[in-house]
PDB file of N, CA and C in Angstrom:
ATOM      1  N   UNK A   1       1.947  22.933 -38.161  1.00  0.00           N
ATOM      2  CA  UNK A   1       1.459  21.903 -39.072  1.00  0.00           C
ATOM      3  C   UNK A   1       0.028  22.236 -39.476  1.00  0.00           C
ATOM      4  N   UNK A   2      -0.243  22.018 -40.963  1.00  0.00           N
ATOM      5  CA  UNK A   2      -1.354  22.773 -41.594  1.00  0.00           C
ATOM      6  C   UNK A   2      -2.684  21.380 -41.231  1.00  0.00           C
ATOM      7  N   UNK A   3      -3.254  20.892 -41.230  1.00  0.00           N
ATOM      8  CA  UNK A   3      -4.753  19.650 -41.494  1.00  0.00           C
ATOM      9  C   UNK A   3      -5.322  21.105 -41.787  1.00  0.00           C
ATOM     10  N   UNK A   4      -5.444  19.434 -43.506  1.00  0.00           N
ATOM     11  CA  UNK A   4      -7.133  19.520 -44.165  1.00  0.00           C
ATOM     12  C   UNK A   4      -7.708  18.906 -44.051  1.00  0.00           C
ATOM     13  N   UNK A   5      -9.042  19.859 -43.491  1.00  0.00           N
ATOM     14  CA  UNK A   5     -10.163  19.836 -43.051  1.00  0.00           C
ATOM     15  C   UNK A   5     -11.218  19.650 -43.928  1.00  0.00           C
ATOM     16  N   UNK A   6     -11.121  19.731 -45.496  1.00  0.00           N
ATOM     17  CA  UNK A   6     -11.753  19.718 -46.648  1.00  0.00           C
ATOM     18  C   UNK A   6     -12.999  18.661 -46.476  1.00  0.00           C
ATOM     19  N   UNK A   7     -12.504  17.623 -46.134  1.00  0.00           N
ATOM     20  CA  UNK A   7     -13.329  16.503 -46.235  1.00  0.00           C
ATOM     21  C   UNK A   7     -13.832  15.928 -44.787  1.00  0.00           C
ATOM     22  N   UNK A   8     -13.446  17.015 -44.043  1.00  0.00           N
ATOM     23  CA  UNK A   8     -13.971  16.357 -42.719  1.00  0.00           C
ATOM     24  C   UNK A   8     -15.727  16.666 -42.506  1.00  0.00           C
ATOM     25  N   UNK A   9     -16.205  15.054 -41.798  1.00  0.00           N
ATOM     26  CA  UNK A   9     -17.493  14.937 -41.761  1.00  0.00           C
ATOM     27  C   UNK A   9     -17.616  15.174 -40.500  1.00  0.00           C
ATOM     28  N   UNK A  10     -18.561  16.162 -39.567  1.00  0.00           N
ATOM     29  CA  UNK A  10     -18.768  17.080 -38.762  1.00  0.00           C
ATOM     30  C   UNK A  10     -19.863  16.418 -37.926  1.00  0.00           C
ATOM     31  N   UNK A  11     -20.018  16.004 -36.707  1.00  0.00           N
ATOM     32  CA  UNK A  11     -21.284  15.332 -35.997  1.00  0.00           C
ATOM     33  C   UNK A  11     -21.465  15.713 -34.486  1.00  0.00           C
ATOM     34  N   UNK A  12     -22.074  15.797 -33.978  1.00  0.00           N
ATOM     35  CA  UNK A  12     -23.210  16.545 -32.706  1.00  0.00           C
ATOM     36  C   UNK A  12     -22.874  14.908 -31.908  1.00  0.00           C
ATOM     37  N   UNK A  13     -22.736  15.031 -30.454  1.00  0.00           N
ATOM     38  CA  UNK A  13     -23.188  13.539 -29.976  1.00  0.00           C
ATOM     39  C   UNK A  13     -24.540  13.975 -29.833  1.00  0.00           C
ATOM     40  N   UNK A  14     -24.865  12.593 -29.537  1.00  0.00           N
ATOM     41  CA  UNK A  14     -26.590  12.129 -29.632  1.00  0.00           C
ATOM     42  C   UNK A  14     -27.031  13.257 -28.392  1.00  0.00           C
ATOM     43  N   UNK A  15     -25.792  13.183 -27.504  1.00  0.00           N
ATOM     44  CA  UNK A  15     -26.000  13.496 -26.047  1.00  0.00           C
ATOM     45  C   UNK A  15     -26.576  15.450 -26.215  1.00  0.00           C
ATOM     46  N   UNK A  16     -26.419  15.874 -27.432  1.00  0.00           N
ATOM     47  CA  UNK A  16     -26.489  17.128 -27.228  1.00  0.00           C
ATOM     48  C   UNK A  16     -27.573  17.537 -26.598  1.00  0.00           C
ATOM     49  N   UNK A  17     -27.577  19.326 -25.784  1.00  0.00           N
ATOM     50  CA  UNK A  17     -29.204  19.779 -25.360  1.00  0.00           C
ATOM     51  C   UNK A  17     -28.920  20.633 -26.663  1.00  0.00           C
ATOM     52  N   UNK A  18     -30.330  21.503 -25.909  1.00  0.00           N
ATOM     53  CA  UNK A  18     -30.629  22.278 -26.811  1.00  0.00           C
ATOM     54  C   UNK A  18     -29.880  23.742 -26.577  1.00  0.00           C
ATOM     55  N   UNK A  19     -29.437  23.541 -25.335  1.00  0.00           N
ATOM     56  CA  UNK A  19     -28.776  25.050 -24.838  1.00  0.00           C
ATOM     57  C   UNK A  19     -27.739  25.532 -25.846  1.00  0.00           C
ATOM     58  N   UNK A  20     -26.642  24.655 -26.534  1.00  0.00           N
ATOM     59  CA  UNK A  20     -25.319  24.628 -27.660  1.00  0.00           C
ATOM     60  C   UNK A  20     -24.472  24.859 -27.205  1.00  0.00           C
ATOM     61  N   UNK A  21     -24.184  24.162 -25.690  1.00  0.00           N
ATOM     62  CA  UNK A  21     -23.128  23.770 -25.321  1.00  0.00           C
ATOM     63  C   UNK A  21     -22.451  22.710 -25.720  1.00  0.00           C
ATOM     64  N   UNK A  22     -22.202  22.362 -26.710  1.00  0.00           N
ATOM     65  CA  UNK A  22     -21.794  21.338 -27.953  1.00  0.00           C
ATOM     66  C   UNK A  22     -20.656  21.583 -28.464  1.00  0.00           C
ATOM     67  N   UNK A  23     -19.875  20.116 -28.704  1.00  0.00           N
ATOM     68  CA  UNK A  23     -19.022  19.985 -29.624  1.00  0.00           C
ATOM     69  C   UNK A  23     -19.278  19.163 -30.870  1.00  0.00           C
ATOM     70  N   UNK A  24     -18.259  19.235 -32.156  1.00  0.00           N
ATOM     71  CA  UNK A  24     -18.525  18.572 -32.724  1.00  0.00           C
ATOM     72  C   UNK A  24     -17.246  17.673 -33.012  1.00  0.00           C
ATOM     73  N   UNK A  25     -17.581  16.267 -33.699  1.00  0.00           N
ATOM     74  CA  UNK A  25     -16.215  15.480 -33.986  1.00  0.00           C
ATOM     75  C   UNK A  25     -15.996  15.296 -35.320  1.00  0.00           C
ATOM     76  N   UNK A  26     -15.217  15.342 -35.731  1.00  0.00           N
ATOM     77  CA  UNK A  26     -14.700  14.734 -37.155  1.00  0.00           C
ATOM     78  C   UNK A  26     -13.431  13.722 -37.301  1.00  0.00           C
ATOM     79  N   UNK A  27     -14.221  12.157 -37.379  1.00  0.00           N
ATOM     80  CA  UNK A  27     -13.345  11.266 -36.982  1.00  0.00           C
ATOM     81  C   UNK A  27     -13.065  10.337 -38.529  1.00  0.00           C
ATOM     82  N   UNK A  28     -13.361  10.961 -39.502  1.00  0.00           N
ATOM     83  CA  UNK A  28     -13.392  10.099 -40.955  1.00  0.00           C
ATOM     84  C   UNK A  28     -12.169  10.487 -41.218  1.00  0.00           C
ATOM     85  N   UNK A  29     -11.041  11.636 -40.678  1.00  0.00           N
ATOM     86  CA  UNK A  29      -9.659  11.925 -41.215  1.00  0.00           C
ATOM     87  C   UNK A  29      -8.874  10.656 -40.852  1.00  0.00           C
ATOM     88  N   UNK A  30      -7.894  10.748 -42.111  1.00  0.00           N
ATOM     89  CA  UNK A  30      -6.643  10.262 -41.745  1.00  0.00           C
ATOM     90  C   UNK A  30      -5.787  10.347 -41.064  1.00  0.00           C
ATOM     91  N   UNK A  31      -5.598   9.923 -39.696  1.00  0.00           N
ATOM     92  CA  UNK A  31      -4.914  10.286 -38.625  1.00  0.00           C
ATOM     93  C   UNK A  31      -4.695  11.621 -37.936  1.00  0.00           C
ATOM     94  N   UNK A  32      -6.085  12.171 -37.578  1.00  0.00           N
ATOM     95  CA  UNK A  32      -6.664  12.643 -36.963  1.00  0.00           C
ATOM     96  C   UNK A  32      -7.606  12.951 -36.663  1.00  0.00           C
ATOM     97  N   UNK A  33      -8.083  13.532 -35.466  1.00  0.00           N
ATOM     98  CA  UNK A  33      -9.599  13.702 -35.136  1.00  0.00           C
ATOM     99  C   UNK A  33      -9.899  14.736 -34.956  1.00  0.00           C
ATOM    100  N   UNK A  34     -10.654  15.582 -35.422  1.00  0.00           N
ATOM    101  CA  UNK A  34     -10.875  17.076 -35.251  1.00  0.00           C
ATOM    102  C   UNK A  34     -12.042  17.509 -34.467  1.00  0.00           C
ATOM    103  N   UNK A  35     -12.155  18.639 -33.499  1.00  0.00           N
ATOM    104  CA  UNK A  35     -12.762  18.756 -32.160  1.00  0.00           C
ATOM    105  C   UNK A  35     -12.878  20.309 -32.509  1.00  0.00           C
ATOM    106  N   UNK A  36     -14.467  20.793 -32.084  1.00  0.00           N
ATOM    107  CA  UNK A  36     -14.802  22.215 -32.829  1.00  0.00           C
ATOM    108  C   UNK A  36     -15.968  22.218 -31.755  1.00  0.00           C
ATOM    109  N   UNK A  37     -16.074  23.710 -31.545  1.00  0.00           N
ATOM    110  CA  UNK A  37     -17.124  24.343 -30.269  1.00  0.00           C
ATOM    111  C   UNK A  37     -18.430  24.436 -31.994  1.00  0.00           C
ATOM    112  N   UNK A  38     -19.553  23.770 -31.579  1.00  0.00           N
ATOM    113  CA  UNK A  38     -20.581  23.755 -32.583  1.00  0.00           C
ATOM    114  C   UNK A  38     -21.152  24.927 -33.161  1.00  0.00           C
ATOM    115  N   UNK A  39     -20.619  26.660 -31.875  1.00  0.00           N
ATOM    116  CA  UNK A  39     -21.395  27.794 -32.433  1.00  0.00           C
ATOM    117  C   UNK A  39     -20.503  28.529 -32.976  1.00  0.00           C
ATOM    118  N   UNK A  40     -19.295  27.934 -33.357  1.00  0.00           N
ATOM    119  CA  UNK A  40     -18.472  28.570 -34.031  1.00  0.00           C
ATOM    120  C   UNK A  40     -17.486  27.433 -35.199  1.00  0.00           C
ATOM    121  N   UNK A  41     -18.598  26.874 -35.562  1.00  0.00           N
ATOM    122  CA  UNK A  41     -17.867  26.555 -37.179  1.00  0.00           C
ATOM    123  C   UNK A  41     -16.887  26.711 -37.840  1.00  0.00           C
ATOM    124  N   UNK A  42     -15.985  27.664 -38.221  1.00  0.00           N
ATOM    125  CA  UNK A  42     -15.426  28.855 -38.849  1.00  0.00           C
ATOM    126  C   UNK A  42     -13.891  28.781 -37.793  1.00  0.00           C
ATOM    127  N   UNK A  43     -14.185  28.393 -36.181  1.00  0.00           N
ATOM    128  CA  UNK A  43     -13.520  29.184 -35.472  1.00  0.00           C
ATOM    129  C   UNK A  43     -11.972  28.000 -35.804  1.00  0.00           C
ATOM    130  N   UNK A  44     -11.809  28.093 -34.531  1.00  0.00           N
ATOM    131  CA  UNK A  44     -10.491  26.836 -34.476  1.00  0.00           C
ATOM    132  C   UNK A  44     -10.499  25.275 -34.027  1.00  0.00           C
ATOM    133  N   UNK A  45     -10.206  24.563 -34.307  1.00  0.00           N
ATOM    134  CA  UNK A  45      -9.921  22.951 -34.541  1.00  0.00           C
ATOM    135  C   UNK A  45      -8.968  22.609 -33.245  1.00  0.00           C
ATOM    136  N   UNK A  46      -9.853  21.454 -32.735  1.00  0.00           N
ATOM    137  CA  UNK A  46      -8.533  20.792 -32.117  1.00  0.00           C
ATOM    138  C   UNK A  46      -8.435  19.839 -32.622  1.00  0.00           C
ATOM    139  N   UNK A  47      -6.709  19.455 -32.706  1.00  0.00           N
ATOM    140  CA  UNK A  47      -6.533  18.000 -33.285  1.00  0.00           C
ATOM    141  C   UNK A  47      -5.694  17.297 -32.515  1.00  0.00           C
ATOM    142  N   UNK A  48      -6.336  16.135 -32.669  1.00  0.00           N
ATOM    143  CA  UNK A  48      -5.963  14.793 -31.794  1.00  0.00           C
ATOM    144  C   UNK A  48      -5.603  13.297 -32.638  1.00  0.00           C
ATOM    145  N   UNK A  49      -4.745  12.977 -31.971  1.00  0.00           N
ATOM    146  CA  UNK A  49      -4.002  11.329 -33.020  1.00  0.00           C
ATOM    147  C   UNK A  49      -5.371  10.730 -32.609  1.00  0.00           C
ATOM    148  N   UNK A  50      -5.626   9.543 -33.734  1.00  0.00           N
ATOM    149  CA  UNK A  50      -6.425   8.510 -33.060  1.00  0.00           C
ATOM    150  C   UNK A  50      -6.533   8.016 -31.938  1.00  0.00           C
ATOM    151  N   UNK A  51      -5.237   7.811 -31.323  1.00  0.00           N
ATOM    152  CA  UNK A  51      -5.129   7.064 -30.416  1.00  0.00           C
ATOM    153  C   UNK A  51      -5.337   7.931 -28.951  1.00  0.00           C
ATOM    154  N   UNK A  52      -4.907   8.913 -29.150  1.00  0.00           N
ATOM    155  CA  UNK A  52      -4.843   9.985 -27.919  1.00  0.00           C
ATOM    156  C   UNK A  52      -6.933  10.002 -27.986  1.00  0.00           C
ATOM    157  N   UNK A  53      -7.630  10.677 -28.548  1.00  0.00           N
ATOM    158  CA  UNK A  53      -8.900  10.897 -28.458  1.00  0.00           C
ATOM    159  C   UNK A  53      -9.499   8.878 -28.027  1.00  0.00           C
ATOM    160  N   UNK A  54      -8.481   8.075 -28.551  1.00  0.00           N
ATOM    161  CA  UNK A  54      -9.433   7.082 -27.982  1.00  0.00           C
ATOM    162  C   UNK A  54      -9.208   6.564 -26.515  1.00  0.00           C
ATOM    163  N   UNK A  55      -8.109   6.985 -25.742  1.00  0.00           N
ATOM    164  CA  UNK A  55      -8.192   7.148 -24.952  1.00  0.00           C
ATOM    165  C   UNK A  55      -8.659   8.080 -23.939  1.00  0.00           C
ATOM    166  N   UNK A  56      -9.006   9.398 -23.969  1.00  0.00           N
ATOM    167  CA  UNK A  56      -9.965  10.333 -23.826  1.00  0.00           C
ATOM    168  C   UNK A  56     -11.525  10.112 -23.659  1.00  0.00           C
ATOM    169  N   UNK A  57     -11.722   9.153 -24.536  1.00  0.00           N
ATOM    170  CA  UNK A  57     -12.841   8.824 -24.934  1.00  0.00           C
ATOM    171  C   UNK A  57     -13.165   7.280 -23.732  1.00  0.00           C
ATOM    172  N   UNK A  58     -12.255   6.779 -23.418  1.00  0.00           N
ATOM    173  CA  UNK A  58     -12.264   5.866 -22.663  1.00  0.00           C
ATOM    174  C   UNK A  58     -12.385   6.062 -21.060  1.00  0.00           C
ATOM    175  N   UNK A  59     -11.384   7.026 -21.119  1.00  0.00           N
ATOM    176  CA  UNK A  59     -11.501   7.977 -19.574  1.00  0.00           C
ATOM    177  C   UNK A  59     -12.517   8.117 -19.715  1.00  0.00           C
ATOM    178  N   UNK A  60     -13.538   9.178 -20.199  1.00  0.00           N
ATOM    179  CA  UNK A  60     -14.859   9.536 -19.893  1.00  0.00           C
ATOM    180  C   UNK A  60     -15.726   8.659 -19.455  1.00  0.00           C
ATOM    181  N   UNK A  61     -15.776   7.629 -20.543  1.00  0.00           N
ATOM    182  CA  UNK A  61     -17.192   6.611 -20.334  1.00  0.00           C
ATOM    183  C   UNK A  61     -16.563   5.724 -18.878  1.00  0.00           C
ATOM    184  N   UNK A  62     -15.225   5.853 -18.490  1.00  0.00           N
ATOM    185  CA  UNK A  62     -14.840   5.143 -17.259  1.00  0.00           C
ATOM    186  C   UNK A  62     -15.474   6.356 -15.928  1.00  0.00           C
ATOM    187  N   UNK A  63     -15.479   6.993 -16.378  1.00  0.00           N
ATOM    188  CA  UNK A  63     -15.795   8.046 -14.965  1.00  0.00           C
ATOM    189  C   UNK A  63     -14.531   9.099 -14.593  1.00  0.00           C
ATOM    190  N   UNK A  64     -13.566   8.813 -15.140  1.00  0.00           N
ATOM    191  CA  UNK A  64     -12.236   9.217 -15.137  1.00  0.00           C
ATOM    192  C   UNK A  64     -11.878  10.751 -14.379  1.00  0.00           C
ATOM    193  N   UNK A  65     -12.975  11.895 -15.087  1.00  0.00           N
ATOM    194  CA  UNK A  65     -13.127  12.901 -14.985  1.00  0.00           C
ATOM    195  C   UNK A  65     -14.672  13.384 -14.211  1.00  0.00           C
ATOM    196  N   UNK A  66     -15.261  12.340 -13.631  1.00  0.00           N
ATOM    197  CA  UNK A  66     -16.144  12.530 -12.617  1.00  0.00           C
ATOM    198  C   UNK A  66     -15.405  13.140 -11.350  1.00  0.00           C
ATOM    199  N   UNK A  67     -16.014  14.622 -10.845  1.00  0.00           N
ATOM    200  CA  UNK A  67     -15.682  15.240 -10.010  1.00  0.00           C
ATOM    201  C   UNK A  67     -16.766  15.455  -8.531  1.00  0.00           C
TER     202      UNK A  67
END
C-alpha cells in the first residue's frame, strides 16, 4: 500500500537534544500517522492508524515501556 506523503506536516517533539537522536511525526494525514528517523528525511516512513499511535502514545506517558 502506497501513502502520500505530499502534504504531510513534519515536527521534532519539544523533547528533542541536540545529539539527533530524533524522530519526527506527521499527524495532519488522513488516517495515518507518519514516523521518520529526523537524519534521514528522504529515508523510510512508518505508518500507523490513528488509533494504534494513540495508544502508543498513551503507553509511554503511562510508563508502559519504563525499563
Amino acid at each position: 500500500m502506497q501513502i502520500d506523503l505530499a502534504c504531510a506536516e513534519w515536527r521534532k517533539s519539544t523533547r528533542s537534544n541536540d545529539q539527533g537522536w530524533c524522530v519526527e511525526v506527521a499527524d495532519n494525514l488522513t488516517g495515518v500517522v507518519g514516523v521518520r528517523d529526523s537524519k534521514d528525511v528522504t529515508g523510510p516512513v512508518l505508518a500507523f492508524s490513528p488509533a494504534d499511535w494513540s495508544a502508543f502514545i498513551g503507553a509511554a506517558r503511562s510508563g508502559s515501556f519504563d525499563g
